[in-house]
C-alpha atoms as a PDB file:
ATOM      1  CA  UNK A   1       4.065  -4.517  10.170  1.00  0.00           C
ATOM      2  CA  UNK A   2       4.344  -7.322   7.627  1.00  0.00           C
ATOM      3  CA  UNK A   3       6.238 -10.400   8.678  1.00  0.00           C
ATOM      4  CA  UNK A   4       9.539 -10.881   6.759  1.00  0.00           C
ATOM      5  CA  UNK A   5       8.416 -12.532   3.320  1.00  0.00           C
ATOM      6  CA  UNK A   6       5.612 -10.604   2.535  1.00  0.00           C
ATOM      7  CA  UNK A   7       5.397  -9.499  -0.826  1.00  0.00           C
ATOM      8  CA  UNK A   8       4.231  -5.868  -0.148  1.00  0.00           C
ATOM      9  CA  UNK A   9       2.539  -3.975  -3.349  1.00  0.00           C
ATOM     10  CA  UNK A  10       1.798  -0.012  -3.911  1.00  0.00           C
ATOM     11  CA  UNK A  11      -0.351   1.280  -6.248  1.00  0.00           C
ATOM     12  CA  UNK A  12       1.328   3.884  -7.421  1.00  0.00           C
ATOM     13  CA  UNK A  13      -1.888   5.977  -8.859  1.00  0.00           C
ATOM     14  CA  UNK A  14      -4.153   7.475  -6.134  1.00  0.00           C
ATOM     15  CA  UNK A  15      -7.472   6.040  -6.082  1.00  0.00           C
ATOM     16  CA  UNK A  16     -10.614   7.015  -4.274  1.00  0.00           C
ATOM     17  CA  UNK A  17     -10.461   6.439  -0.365  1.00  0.00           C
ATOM     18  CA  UNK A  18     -13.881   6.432  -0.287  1.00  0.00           C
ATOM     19  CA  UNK A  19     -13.755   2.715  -1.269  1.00  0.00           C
ATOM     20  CA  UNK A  20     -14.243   0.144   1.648  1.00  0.00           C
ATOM     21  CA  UNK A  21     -12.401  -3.706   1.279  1.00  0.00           C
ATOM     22  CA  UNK A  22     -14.628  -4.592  -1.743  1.00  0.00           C
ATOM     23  CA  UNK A  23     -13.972  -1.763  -3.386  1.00  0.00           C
ATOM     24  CA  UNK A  24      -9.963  -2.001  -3.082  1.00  0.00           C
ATOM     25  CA  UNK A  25     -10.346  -5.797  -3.342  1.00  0.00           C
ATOM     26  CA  UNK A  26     -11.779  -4.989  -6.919  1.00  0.00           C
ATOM     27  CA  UNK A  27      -8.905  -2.444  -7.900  1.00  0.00           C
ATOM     28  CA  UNK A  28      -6.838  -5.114  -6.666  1.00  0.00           C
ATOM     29  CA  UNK A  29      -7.919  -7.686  -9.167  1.00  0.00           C
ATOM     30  CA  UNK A  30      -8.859  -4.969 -12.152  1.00  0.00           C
ATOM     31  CA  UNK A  31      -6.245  -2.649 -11.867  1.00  0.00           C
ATOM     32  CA  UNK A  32      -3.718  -4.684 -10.712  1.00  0.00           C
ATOM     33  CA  UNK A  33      -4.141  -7.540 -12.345  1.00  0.00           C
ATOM     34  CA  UNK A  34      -3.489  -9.602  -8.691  1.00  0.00           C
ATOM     35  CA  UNK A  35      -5.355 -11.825  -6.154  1.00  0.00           C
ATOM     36  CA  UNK A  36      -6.162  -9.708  -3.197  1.00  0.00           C
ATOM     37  CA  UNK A  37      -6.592 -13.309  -1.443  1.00  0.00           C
ATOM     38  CA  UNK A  38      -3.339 -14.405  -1.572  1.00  0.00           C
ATOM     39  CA  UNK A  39      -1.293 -12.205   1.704  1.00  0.00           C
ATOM     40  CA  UNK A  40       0.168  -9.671  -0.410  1.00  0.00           C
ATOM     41  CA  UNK A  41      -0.039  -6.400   1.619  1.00  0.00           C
ATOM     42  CA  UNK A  42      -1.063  -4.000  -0.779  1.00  0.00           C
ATOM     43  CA  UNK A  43      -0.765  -0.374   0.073  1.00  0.00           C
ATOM     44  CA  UNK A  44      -3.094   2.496  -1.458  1.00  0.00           C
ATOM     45  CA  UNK A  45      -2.192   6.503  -1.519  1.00  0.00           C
ATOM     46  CA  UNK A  46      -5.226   9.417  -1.480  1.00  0.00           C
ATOM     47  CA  UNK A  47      -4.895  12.046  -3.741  1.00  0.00           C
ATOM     48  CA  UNK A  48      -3.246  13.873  -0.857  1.00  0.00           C
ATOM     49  CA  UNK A  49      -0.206  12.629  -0.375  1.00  0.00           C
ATOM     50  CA  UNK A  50      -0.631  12.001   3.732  1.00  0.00           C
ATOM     51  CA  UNK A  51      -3.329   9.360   3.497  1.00  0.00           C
ATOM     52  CA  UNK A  52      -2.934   5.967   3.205  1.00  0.00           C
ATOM     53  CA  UNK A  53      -4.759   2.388   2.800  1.00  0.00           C
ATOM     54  CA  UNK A  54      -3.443  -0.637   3.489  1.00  0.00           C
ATOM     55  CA  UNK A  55      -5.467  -4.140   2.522  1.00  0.00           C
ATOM     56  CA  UNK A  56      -4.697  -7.401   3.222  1.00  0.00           C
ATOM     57  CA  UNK A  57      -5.882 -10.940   3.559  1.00  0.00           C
ATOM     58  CA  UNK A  58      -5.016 -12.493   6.862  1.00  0.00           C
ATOM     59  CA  UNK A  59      -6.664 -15.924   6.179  1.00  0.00           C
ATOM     60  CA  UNK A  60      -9.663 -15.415   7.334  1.00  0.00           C
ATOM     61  CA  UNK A  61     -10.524 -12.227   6.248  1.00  0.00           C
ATOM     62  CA  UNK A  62      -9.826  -8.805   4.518  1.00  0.00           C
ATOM     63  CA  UNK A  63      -8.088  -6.501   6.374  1.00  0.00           C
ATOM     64  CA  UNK A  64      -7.751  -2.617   5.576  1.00  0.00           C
ATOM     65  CA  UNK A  65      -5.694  -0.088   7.861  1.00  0.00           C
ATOM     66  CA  UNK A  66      -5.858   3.912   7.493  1.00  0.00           C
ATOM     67  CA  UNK A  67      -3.293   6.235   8.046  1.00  0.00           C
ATOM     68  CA  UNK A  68      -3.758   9.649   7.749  1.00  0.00           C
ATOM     69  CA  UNK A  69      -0.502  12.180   8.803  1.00  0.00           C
ATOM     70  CA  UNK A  70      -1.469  15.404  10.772  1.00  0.00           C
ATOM     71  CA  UNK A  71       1.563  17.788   9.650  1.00  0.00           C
ATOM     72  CA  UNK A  72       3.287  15.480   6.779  1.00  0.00           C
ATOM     73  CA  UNK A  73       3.031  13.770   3.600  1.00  0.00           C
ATOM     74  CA  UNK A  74       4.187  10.512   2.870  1.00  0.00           C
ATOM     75  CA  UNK A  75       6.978   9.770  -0.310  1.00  0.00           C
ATOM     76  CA  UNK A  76       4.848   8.095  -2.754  1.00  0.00           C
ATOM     77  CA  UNK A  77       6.342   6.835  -5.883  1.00  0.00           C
ATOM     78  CA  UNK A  78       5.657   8.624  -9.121  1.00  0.00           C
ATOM     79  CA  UNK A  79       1.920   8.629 -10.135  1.00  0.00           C
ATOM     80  CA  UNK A  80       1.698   5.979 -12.897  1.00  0.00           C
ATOM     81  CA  UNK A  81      -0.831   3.228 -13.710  1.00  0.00           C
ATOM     82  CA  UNK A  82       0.628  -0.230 -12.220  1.00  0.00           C
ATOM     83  CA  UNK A  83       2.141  -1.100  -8.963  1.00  0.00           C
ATOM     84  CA  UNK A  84       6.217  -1.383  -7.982  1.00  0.00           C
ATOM     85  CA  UNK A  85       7.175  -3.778  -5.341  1.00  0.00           C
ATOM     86  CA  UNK A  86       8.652  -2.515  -1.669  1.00  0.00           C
ATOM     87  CA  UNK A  87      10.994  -4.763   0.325  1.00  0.00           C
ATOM     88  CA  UNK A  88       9.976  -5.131   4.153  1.00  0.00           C
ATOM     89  CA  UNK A  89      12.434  -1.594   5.273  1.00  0.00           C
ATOM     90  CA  UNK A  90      11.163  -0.052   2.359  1.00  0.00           C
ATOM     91  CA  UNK A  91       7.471   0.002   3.507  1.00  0.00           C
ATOM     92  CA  UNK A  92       8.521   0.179   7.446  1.00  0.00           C
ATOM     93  CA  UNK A  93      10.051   3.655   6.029  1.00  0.00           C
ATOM     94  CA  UNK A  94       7.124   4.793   3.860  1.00  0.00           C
ATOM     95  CA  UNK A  95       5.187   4.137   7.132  1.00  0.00           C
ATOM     96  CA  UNK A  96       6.879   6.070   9.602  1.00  0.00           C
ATOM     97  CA  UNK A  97       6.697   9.043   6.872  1.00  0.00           C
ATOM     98  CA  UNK A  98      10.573   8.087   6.106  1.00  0.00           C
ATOM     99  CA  UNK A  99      11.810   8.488   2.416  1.00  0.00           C
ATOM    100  CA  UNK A 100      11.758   5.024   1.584  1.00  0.00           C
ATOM    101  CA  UNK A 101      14.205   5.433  -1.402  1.00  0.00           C
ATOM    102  CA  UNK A 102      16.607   5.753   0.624  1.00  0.00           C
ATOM    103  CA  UNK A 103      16.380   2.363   2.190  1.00  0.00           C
ATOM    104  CA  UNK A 104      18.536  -0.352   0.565  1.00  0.00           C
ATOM    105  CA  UNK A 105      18.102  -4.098   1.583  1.00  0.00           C
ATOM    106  CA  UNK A 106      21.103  -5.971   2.740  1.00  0.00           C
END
């Protein structure tokens, strides 16, 4: 999980999970309009709604996570171009296939 701080990014359209680090590293800095190199988590959604890609730059390197649910889908936001900022409960929820609208920061 990302350490308390961490600004933590979803795309909220689904893009292609064939793509590898440079390939969401691009979207990242195309789509986005943001550094992938800076520590922002940023967290990616299939067009199925259980998989999910996570990138990040540890300060050394890229690195990308994969999560795909067997019998659930995850809560995504609603499918629009951009991203929308999660707070650190927010994601944990998302995660754990919790509905992370539900989750309020204290």
């Amino acid at each position: 999980m990302p350490s308390e701080g961490v600004r933590i990014l979803i795309a909220t359209k689904p893009v292609d999970f064939r793509k590898g680090h440079d390939g969401l590293a691009a979207l990242v800095q195309s789509a986005l309009a943001e550094d992938p190199f800076t520590g922002t988590v940023f967290v990616f959604r299939a067009k199925r709604a259980d998989r999910m890609k996570i990138l990040y730059w540890d300060g050394s390197g890229l690195v990308m996570a994969y999560k795909r649910l067997e019998d659930h889908e995850f809560t995504w936001p609603a499918i629009r171009d951009g991203a929308m900022t999660l707070h650190r409960a927010q994601f944990e929820a998302l995660f754990v296939c919790l509905d992370w609208r539900k989750v309020r920061a204290l």
